[in-house]
Protein backbone atom coordinates (compact mmCIF):
# COMPACT_ATOMS: atom_id res chain seq x y z
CA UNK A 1 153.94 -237.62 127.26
CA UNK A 2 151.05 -239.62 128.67
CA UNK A 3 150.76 -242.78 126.87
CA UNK A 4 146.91 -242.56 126.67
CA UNK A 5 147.49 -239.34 124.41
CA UNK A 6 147.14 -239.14 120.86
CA UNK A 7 148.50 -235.42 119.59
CA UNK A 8 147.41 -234.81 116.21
CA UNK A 9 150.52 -234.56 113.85
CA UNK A 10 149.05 -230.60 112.90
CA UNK A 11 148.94 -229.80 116.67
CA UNK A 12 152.04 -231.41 117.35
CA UNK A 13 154.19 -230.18 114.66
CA UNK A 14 152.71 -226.71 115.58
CA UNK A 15 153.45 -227.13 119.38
CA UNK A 16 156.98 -228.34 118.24
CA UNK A 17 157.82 -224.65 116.13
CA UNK A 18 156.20 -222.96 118.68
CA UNK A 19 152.84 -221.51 117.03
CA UNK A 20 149.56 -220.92 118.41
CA UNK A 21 147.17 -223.40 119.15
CA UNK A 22 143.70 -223.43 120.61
CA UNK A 23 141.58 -226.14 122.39
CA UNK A 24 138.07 -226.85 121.45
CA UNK A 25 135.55 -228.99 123.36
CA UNK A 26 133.43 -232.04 121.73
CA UNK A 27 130.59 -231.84 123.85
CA UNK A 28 129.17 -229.08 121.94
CA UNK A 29 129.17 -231.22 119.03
CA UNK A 30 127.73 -234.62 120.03
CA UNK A 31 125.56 -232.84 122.62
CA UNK A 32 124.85 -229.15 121.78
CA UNK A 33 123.29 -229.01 118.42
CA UNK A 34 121.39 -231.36 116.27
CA UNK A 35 123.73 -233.15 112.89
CA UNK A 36 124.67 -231.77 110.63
CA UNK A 37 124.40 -228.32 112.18
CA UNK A 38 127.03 -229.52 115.01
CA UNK A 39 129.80 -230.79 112.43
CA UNK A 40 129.29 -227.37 110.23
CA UNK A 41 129.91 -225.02 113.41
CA UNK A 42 132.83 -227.35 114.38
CA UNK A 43 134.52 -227.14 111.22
CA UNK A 44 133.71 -223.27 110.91
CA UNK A 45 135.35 -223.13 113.80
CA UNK A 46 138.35 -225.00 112.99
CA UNK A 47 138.46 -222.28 110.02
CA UNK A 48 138.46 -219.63 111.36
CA UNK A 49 141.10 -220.46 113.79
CA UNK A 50 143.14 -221.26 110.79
CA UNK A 51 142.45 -218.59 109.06
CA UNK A 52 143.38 -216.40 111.94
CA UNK A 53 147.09 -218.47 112.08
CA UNK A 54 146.28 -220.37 114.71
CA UNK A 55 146.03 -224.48 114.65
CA UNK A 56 142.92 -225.88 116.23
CA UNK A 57 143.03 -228.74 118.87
CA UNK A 58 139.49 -230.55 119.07
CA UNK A 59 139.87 -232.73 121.85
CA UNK A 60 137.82 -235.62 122.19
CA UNK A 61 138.10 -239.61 123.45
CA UNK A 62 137.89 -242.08 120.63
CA UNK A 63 138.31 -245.57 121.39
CA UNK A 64 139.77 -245.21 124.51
CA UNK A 65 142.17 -242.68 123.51
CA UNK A 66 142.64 -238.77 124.14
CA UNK A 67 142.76 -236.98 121.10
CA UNK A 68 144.75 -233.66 120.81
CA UNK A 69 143.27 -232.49 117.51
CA UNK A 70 140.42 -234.62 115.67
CA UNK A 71 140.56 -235.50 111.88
CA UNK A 72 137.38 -234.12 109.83
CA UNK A 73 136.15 -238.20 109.40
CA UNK A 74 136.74 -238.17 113.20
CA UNK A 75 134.44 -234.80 114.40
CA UNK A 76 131.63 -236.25 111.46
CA UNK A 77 131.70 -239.48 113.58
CA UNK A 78 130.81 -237.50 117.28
CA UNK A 79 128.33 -235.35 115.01
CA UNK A 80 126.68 -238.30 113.69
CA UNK A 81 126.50 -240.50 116.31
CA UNK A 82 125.53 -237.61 118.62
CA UNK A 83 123.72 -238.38 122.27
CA UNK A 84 124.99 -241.75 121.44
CA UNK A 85 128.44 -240.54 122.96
CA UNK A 86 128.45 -239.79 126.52
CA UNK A 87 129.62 -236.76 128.42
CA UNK A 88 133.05 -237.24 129.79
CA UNK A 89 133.37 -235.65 133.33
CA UNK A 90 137.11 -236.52 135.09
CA UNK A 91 135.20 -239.09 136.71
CA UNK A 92 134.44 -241.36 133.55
CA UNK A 93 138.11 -240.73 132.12
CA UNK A 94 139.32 -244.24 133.86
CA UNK A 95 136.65 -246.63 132.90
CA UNK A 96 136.01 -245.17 129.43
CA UNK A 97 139.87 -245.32 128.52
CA UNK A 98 139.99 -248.49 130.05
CA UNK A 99 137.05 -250.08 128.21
CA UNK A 100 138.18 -248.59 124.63
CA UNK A 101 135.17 -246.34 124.59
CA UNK A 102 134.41 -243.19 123.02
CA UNK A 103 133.53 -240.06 125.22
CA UNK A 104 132.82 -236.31 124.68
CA UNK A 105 134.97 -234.00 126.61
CA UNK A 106 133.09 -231.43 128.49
CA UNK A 107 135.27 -228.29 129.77
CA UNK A 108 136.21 -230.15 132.84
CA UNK A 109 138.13 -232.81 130.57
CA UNK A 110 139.02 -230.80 127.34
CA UNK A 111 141.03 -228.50 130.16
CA UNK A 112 142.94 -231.80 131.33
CA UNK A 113 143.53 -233.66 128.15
CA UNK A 114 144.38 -230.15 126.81
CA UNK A 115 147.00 -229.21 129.52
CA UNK A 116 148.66 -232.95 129.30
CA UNK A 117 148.97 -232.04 125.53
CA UNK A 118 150.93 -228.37 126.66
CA UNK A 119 147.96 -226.60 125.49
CA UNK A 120 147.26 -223.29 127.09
CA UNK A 121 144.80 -221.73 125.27
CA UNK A 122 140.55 -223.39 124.82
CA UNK A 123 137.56 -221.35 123.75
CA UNK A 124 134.30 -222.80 124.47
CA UNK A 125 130.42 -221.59 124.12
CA UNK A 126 129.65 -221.25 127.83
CA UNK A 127 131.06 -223.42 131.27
CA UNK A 128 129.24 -225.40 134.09
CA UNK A 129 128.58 -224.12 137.48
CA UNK A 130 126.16 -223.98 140.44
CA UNK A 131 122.69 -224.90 139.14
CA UNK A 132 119.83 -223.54 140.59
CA UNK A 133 118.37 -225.38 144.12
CA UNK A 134 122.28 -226.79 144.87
CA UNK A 135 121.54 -225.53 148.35
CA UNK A 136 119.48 -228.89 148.41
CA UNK A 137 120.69 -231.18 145.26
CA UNK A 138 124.50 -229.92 145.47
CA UNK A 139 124.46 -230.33 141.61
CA UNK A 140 128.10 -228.21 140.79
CA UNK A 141 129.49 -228.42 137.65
CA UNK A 142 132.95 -229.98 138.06
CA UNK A 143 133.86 -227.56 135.40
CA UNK A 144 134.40 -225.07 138.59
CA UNK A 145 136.82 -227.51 140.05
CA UNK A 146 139.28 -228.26 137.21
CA UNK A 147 139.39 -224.56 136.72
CA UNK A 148 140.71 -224.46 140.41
CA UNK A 149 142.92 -226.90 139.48
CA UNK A 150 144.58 -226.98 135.86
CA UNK A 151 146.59 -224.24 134.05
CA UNK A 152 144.54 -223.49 130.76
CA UNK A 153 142.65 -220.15 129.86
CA UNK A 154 139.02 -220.81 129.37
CA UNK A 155 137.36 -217.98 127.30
CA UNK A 156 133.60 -218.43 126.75
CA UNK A 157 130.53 -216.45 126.65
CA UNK A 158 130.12 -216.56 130.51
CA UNK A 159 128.27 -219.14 132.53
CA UNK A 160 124.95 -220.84 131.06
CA UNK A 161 122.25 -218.45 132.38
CA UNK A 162 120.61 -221.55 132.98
CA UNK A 163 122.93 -221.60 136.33
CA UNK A 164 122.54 -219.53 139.85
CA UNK A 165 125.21 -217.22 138.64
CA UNK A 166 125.69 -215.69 141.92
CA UNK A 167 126.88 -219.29 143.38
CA UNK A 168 128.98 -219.94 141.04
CA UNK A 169 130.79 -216.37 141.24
CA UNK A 170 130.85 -217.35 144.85
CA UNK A 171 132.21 -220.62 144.52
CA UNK A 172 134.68 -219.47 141.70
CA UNK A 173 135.82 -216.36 144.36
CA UNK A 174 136.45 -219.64 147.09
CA UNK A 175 138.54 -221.38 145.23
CA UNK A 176 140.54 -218.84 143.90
CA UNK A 177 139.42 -218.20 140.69
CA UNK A 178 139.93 -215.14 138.60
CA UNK A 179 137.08 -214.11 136.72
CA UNK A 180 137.55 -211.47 133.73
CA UNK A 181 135.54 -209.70 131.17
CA UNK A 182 136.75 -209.29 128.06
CA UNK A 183 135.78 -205.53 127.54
CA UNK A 184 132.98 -205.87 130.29
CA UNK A 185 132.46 -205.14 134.00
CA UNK A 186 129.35 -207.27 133.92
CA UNK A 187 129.52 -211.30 133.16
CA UNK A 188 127.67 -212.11 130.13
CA UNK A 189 125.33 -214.86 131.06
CA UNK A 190 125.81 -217.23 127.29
CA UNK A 191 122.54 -216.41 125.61
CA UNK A 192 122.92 -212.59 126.68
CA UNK A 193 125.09 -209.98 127.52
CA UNK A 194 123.64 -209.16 130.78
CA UNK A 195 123.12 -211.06 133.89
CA UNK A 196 123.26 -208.64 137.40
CA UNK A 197 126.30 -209.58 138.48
CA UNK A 198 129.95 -208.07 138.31
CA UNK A 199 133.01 -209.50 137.35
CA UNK A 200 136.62 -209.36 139.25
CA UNK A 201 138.52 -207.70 136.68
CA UNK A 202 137.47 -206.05 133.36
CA UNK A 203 140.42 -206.66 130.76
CA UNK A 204 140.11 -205.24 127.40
CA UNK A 205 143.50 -206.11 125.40
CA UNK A 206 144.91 -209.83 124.04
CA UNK A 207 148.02 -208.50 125.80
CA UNK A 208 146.98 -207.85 129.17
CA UNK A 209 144.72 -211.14 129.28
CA UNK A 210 148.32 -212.83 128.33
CA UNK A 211 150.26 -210.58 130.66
CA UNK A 212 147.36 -211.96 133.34
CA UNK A 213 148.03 -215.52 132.52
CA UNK A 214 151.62 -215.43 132.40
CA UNK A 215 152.24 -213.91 136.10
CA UNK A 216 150.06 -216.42 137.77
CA UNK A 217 152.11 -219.18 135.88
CA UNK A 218 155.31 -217.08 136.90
CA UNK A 219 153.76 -216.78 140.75
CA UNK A 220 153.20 -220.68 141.18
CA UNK A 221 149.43 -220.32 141.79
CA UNK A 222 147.36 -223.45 140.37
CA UNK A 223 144.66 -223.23 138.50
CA UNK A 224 143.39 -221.87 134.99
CA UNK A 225 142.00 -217.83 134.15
CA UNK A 226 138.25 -217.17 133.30
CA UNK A 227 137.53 -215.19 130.42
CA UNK A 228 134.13 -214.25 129.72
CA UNK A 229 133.43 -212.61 126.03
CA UNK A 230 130.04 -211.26 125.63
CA UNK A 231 128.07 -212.28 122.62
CA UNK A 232 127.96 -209.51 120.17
CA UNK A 233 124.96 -207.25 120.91
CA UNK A 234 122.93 -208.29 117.50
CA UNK A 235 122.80 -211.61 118.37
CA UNK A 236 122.15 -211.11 122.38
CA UNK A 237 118.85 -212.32 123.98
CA UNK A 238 116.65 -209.60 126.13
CA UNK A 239 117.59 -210.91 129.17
CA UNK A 240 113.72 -210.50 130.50
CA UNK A 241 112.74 -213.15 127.88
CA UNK A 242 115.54 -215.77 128.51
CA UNK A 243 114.61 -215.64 132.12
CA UNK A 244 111.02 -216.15 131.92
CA UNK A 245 112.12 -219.01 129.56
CA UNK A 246 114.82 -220.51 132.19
CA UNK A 247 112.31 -220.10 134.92
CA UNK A 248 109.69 -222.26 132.68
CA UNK A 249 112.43 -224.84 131.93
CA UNK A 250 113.22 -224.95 135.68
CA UNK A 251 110.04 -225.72 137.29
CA UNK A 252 109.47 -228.66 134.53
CA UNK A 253 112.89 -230.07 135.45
CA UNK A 254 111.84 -230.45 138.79
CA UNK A 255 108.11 -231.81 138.14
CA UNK A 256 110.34 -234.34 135.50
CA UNK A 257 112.68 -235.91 138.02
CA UNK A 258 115.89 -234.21 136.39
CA UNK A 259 118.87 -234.14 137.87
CA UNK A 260 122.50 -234.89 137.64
CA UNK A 261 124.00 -234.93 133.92
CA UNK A 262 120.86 -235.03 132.49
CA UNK A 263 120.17 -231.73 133.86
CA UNK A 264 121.89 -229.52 131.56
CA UNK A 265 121.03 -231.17 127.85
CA UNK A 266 116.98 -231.06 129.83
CA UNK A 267 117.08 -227.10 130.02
CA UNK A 268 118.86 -226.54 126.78
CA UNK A 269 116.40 -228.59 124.95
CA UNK A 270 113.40 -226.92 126.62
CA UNK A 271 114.94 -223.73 126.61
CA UNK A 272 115.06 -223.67 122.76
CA UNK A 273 111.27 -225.23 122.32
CA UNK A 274 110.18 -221.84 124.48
CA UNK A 275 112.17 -219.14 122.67
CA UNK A 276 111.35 -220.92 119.12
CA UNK A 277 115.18 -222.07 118.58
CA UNK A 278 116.57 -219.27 118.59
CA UNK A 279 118.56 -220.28 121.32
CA UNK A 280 120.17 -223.41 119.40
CA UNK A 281 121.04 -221.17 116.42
CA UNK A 282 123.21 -218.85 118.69
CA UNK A 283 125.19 -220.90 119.88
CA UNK A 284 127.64 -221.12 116.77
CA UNK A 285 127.56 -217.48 117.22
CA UNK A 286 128.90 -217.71 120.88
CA UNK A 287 131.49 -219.92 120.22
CA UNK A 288 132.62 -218.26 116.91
CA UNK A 289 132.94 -215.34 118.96
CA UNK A 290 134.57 -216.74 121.87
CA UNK A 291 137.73 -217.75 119.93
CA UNK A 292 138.95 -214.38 117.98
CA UNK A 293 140.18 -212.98 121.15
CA UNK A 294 141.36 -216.67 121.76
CA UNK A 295 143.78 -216.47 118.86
CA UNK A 296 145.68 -213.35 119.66
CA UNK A 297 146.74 -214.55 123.52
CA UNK A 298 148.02 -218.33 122.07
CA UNK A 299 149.87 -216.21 119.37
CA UNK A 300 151.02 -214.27 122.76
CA UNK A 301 151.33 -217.27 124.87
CA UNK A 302 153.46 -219.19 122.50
CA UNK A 303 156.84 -218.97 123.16
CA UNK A 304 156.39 -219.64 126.86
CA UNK A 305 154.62 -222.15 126.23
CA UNK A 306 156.50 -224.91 124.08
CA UNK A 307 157.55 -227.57 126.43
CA UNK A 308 156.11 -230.46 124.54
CA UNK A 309 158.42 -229.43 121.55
CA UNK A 310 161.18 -228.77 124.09
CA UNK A 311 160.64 -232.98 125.05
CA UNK A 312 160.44 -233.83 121.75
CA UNK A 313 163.70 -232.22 120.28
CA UNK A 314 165.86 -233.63 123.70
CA UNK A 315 164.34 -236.81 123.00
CA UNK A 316 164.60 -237.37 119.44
CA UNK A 317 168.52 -235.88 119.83
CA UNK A 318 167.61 -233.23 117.70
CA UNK A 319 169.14 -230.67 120.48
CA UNK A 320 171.40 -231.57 123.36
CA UNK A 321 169.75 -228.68 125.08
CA UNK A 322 167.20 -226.14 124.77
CA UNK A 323 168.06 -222.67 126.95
CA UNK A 324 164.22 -220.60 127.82
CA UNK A 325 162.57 -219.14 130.10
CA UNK A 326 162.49 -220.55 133.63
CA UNK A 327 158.84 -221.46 133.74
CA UNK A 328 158.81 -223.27 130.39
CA UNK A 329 162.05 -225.11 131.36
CA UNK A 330 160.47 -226.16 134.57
CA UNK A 331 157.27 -227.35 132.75
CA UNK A 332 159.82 -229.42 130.22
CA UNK A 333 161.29 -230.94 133.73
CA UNK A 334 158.05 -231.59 135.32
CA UNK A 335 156.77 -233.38 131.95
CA UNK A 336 159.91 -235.75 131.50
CA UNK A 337 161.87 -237.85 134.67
CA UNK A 338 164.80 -237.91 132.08
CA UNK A 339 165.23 -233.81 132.03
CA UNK A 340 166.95 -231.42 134.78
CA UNK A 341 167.34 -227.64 134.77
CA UNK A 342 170.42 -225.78 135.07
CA UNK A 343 169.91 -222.71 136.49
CA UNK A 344 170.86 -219.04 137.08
CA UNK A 345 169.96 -218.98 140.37
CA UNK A 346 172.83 -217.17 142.36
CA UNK A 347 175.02 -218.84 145.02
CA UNK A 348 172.69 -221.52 145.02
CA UNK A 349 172.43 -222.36 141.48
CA UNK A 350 174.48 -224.97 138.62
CA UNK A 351 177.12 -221.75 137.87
CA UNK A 352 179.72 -219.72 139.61
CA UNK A 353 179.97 -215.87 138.53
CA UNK A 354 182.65 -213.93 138.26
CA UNK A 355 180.76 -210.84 139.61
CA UNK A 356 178.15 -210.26 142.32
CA UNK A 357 176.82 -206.56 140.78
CA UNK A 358 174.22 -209.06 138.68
CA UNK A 359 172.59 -211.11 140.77
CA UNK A 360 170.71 -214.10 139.04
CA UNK A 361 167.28 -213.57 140.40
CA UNK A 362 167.18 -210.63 138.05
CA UNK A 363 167.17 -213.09 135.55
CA UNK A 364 164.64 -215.09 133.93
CA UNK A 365 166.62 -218.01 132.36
CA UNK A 366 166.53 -222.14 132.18
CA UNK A 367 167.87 -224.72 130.38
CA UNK A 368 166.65 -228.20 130.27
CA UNK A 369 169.00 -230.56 129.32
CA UNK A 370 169.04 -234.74 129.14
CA UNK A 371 170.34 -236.14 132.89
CA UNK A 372 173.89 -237.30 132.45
CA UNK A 373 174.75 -234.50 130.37
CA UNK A 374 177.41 -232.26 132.47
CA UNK A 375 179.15 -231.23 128.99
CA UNK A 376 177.16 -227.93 128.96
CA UNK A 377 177.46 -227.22 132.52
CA UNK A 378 181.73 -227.79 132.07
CA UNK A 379 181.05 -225.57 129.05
CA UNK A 380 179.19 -222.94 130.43
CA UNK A 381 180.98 -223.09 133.74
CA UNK A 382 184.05 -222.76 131.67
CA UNK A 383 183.60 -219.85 129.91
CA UNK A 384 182.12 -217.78 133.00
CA UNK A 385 185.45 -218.73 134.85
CA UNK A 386 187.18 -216.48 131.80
CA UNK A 387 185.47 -213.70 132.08
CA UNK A 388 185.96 -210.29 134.01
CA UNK A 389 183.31 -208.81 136.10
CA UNK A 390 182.29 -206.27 133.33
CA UNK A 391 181.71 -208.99 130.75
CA UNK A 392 179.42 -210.93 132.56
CA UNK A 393 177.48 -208.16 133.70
CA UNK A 394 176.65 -207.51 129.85
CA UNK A 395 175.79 -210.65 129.35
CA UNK A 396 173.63 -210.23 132.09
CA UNK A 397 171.84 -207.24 130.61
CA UNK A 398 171.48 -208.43 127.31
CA UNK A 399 169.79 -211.33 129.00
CA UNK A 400 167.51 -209.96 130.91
CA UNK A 401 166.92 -207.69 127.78
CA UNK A 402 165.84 -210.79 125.89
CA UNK A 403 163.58 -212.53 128.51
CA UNK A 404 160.04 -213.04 128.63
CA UNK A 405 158.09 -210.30 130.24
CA UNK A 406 156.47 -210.73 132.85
């Protein structure tokens, strides 16, 4: 485990038995809503999570260290002390950890500090993207890049409307990206449900958003899945009026000298003096909503997902080995220099089979175990050497009866 990483002992003991947990951003909080509305929604969000059996992982940087999972003492603090807390981008992670300081995670560093904690799951209001004029600024949300880059599902309400959507598709599409809508064909734009522009896939079941997730992690391919989740229709914005208002906010950006991080905070603060708030109040609703469907894939997700717990029990001696799938076994390896996989992987694996009718590619098995320890390979190798061609091939079958779908 990173040793800049603080897991909180609900997230971790949930991680460890293998239940569902969800990721939650702090920017939202310090940055997104004025105190104490922004410690409220936070911990109405944490409830409802709970309530839906899933533990919730705020993830924030308090005094120089990541936290998995925030106390109530500790989200009151970033609520409180509000703008006072900068924005953490992946740039500021080094200096800010280094100096002991406090940071609030935007998507681009909830995604990382949530997939170093084995976190696969994060629902936020809305991500970064392409704002408007990049052509000459080149003002892109590094929110695109990490989800290029790091293996978490991001479901939100769709990209701030405040954004050229039509870049950012373009720029997600580039770098491989996989954009889905949650029971839409058309990506919600945050403050409505409508914004012109189609998405890659429409998706409208927890299971085949997990099913999605779980092949690209099978198929090697970097990078997280976008799911967008429109706001519910009573609490959408006409689109007609929330462009006129981003338009407005826009033009007095420019005339203001705005640019860079400011940017975004700029237009959200205008954009809520034009429509009379009512842009400030729906964003609990967006983020509320952006976590139900949330809840179902990490209850989906969870058993492939539990290499933090499988590091902890190797470590600790509380298992000599833990057998899973071959992903999650691999994702144990990659996490610890002191784990190895043994393997089912035919001529060219750690075991020698009595029978070629069952080939081991069929099957979807792994077993991390501590270096050093050949007693399970003897073991296994052992009993395998016993046993005729008809034996193995049912334990073959009932293997690949038992493993993971893909």
């Amino acid at each position: 485990m990173n040793k800049y990483l603080d897991i909180a002992p609900e997230v971790a003991e949930a991680l460890a038995a293998g239940k569902p947990v969800v990721a939650l951003e702090s920017t939202i909080i310090s940055h997104g809503m004025p105190y104490p509305q922004n410690v409220e929604t936070a911990l109405k969000v944490e409830s409802i999570i709970r309530e839906a059996g899933a533990v919730p992982a705020t993830i924030a940087i308090i005094g120089g260290r990541l936290k998995a999972g925030l106390s109530k003492e500790e989200i009151d603090y970033l609520g409180r002390t509000g703008a006072g807390i900068p924005k953490a981008s992946r740039r500021d992670l080094p200096v800010l950890v280094a100096q002991g300081r406090d940071g609030a995670c935007t998507v681009t560093t909830t995604m990382m500090i949530a997939d170093m904690a084995g976190i696969r799951v994060f629902a936020t209001g809305g991500i970064g993207g392409v704002h408007r004029g990049a052509q000459e600024t080149f003002d892109i949300s590094a929110d695109l890049e990490e989800l290029a880059n790091t293996s978490v599902m991001v479901v939100c309400a769709g990209a701030k409307s405040i954004l050229d959507l039509g870049l950012t598709l373009e720029y997600l599409e580039t770098h491989g990206v996989t954009v889905i809508g949650y029971g839409t064909s058309e990506l919600p734009a945050f403050y409505t449900r409508k914004s012109g522009f189609g998405v890659d896939y429409e998706l409208d079941t927890p299971e085949q958003l997990a099913k999605a997730f779980h092949v690209k992690r099978e198929l090697g391919l970097r990078g997280g899945l976008l799911v967008t989740n429109p706001i519910p229709e009573e609490y959408s914005m006409d689109k007609e009026v929330i462009d006129k208002a981003i338009a407005e906010a826009v033009e007095d950006a420019k005339k203001d000298g705005i640019h860079g991080k400011a940017t975004t905070p700029y237009l959200l603060a205008k954009i809520k003096d034009l429509t009379g708030g009512k842009c400030t109040a729906q964003s609990g609703t967006i983020w509320y909503d952006s976590c139900l469907p949330q809840i179902e894939n990490a209850d989906l997700l969870a058993p492939a997902e539990t290499a933090p717990a499988m590091i902890m029990q190797l470590q600790t001696g509380t298992v000599d080995f833990v057998c899973t799938d071959m992903p999650t076994a691999k994702a144990a390896a990659a996490r610890d220099d002191n784990l190895v996989i043994l393997d089912f992987s035919g001529t060219d694996g750690d075991f020698q089979y009595p029978s070629e009718e069952k080939r081991a590619e069929e099957v979807n098995i792994g077993i991390a175990v501590r270096k050093g320890n050949t007693t399970l390979k003897d073991a296994i190798n052992s009993v395998l050497e016993t046993m005729t061609p008809d034996d193995f091939n049912a334990l073959m079958d009932q293997a690949i009866a038992i493993q993971p779908e893909v």
